[in-house]
N, C-alpha and C. Protein backbone atom coordinates (compact mmCIF):
# COMPACT_ATOMS: atom_id res chain seq x y z
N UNK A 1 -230.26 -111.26 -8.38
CA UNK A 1 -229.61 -110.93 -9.64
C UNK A 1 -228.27 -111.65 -9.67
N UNK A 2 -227.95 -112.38 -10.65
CA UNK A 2 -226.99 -113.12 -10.89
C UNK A 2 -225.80 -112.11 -11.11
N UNK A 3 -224.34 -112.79 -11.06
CA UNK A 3 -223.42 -111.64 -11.37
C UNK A 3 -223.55 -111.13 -12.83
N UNK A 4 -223.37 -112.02 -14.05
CA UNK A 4 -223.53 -111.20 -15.31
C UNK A 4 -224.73 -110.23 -15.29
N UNK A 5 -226.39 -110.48 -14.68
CA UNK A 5 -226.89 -109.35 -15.03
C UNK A 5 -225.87 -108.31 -13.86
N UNK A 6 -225.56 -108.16 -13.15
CA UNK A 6 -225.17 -107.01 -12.13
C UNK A 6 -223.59 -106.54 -13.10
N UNK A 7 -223.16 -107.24 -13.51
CA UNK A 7 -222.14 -106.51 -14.46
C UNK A 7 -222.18 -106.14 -15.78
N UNK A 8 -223.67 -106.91 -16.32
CA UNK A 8 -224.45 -105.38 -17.51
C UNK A 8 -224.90 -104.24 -16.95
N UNK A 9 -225.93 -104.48 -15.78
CA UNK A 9 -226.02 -102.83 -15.33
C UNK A 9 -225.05 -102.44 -14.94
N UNK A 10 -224.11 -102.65 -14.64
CA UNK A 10 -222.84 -101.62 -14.03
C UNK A 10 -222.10 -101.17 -15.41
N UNK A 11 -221.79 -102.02 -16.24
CA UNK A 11 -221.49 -101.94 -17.99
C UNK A 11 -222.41 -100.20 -18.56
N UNK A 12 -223.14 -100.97 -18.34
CA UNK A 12 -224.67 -100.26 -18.68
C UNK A 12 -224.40 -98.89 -17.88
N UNK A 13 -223.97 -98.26 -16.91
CA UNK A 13 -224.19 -97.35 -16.14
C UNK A 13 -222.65 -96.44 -16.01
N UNK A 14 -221.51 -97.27 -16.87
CA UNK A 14 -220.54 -96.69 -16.73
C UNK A 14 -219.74 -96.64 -18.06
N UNK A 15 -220.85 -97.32 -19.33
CA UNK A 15 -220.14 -97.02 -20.48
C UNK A 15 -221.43 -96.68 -21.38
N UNK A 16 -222.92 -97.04 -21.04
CA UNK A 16 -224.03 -96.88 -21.67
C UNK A 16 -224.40 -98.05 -22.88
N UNK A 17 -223.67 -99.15 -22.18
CA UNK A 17 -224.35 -100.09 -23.10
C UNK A 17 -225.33 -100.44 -22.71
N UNK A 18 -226.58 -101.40 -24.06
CA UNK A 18 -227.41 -101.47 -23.25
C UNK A 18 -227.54 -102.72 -22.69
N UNK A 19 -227.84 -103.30 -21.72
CA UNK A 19 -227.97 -104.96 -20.96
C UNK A 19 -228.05 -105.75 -22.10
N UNK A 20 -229.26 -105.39 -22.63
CA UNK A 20 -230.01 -106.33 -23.34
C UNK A 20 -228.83 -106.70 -24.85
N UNK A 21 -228.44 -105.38 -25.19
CA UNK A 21 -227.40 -105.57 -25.97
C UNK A 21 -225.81 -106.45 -25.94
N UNK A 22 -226.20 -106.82 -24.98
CA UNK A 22 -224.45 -107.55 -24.26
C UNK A 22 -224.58 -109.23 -24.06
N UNK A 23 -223.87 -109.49 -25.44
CA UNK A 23 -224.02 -110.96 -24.92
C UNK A 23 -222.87 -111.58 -24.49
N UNK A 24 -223.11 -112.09 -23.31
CA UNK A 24 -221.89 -112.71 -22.07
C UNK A 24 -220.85 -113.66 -22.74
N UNK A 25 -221.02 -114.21 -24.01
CA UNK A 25 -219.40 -114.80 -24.77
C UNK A 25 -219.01 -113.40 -25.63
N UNK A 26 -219.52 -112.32 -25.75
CA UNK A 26 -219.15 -111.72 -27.02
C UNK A 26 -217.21 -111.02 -26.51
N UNK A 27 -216.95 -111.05 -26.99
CA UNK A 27 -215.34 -109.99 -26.66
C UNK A 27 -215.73 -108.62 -26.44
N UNK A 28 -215.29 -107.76 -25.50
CA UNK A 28 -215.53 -106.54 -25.27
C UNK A 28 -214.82 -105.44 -25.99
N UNK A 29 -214.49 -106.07 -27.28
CA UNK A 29 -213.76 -104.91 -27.80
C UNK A 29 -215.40 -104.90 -28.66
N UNK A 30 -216.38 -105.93 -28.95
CA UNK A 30 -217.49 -105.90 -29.87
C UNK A 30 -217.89 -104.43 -29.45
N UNK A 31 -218.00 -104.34 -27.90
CA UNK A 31 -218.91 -103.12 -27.44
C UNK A 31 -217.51 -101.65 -26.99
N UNK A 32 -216.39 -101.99 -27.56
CA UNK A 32 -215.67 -100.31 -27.66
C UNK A 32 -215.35 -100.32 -26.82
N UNK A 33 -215.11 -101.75 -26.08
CA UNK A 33 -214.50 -101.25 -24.17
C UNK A 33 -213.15 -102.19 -24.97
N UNK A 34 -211.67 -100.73 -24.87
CA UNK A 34 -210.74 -101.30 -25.37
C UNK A 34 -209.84 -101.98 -23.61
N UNK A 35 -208.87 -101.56 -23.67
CA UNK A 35 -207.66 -102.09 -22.13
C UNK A 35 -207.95 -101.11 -21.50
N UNK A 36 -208.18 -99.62 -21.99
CA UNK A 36 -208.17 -98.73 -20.81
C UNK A 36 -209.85 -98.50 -19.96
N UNK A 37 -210.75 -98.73 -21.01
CA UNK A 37 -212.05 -98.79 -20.34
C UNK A 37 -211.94 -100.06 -19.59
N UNK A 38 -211.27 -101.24 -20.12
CA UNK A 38 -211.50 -102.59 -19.38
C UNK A 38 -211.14 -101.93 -17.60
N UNK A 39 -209.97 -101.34 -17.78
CA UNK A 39 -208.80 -100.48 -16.51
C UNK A 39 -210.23 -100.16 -15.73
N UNK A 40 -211.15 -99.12 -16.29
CA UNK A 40 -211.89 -98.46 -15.50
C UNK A 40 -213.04 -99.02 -15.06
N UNK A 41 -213.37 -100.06 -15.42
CA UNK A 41 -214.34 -101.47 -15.33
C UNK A 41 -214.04 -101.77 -14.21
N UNK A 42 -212.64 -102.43 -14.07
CA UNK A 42 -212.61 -103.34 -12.99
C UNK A 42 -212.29 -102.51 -11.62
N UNK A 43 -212.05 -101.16 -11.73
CA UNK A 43 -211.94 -100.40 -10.82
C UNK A 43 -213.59 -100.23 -10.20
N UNK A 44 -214.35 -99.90 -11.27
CA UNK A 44 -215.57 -100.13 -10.74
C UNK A 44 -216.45 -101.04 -10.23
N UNK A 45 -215.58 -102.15 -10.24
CA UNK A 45 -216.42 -103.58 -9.89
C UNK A 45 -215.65 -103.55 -8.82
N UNK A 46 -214.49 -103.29 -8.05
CA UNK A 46 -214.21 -103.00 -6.89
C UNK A 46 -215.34 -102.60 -5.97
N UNK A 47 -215.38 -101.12 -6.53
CA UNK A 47 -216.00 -99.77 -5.75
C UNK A 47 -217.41 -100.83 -5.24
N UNK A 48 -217.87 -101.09 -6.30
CA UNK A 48 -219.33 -102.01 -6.44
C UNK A 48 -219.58 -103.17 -5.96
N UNK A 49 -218.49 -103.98 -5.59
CA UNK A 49 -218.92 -105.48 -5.38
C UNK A 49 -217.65 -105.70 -4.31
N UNK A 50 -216.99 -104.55 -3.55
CA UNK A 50 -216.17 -103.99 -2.24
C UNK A 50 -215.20 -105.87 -2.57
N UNK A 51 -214.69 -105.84 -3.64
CA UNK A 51 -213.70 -107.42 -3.95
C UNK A 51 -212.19 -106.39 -4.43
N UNK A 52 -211.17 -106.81 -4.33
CA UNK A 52 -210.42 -106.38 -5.23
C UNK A 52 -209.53 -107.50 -5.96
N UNK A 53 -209.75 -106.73 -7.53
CA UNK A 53 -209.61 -107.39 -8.78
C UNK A 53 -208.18 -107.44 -8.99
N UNK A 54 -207.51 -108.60 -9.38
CA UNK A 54 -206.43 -108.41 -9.53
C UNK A 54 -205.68 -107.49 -10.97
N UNK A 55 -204.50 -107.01 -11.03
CA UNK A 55 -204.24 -106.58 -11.97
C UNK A 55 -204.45 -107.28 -13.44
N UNK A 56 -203.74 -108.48 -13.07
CA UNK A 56 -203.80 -109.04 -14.59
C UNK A 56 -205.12 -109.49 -15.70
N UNK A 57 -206.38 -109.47 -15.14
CA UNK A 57 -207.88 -109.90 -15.18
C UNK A 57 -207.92 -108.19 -16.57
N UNK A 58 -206.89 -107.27 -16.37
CA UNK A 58 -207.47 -106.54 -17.41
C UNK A 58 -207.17 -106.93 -18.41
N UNK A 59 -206.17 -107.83 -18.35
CA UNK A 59 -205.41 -108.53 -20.05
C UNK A 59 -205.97 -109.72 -20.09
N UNK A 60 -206.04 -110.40 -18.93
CA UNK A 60 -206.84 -112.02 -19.14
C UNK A 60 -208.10 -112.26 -19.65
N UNK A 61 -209.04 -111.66 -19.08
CA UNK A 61 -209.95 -110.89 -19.34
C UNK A 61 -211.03 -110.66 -20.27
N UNK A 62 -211.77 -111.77 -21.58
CA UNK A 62 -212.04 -110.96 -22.71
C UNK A 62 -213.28 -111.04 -23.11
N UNK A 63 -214.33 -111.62 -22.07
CA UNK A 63 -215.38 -111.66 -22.11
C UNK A 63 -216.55 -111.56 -20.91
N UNK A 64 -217.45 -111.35 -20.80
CA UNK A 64 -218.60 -110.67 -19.88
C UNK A 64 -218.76 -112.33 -18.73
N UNK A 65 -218.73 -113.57 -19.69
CA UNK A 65 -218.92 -114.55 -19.00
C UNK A 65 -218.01 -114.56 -18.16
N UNK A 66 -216.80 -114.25 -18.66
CA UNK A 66 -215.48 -115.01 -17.62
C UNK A 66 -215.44 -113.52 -16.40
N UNK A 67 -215.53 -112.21 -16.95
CA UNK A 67 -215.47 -111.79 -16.18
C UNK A 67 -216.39 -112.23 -15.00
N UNK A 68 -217.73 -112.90 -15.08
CA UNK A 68 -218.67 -112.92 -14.38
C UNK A 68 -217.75 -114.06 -13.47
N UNK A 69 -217.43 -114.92 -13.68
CA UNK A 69 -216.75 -116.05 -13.26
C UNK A 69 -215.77 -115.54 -12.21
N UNK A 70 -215.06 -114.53 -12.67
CA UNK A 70 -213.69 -114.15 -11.90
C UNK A 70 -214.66 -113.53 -10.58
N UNK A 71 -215.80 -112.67 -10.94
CA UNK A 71 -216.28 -111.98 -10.08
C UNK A 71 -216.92 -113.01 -8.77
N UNK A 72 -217.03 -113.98 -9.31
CA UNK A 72 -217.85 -115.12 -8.35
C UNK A 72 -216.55 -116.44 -7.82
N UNK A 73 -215.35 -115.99 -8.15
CA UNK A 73 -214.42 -116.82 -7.71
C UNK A 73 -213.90 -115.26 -6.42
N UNK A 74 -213.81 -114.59 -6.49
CA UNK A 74 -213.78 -113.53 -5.79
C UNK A 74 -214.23 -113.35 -4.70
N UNK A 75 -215.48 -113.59 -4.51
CA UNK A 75 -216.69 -113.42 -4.24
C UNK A 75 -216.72 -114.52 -2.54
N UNK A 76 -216.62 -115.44 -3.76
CA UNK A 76 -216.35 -117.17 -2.66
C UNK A 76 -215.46 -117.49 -1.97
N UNK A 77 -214.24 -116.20 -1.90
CA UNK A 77 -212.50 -116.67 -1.57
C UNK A 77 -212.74 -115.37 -0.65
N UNK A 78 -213.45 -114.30 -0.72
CA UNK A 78 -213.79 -113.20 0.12
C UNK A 78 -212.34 -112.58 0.02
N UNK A 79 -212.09 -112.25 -1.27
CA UNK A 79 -210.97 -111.43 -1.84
C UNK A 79 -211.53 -109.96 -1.75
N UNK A 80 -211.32 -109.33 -0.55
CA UNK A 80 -211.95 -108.08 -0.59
C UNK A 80 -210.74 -106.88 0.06
């Protein structure tokens, strides 16, 4: 599973969107995830993918692709 699908199901499991509904350029305010759900997102992609996210990624931040990106620059630098 690539990172964007693993950060629709986690999307999917911590705000009830559905996967299929989430398209990876759209802005996440499309799907009601304002700064403070973004807040509780990336806390959960911690918990989930044991990386830690930097602060500013909640304002930088504004789409499913890039998040996927940050998650896989993360990932490769073993920012954990």
């Amino acid at each position: 599973m690539d990172s964007i699908d693993s950060l629709k199901q986690l999307i999917h499991q911590q705000f009830g969107v559905e996967p299929s509904a989430i398209d990876p350029d759209a802005p996440f305010a499309q799907y009601d995830l304002d700064s403070l759900t973004l807040a509780e997102l990336m806390f959960a992609i911690e918990d989930s993918f044991h990386v830690e996210v930097p602060d500013s990624a909640v304002s930088s931040v504004t789409n499913l692709r890039e998040l996927a990106a940050l998650l896989d620059g993360l990932r490769a630098t073993g920012n954990a």
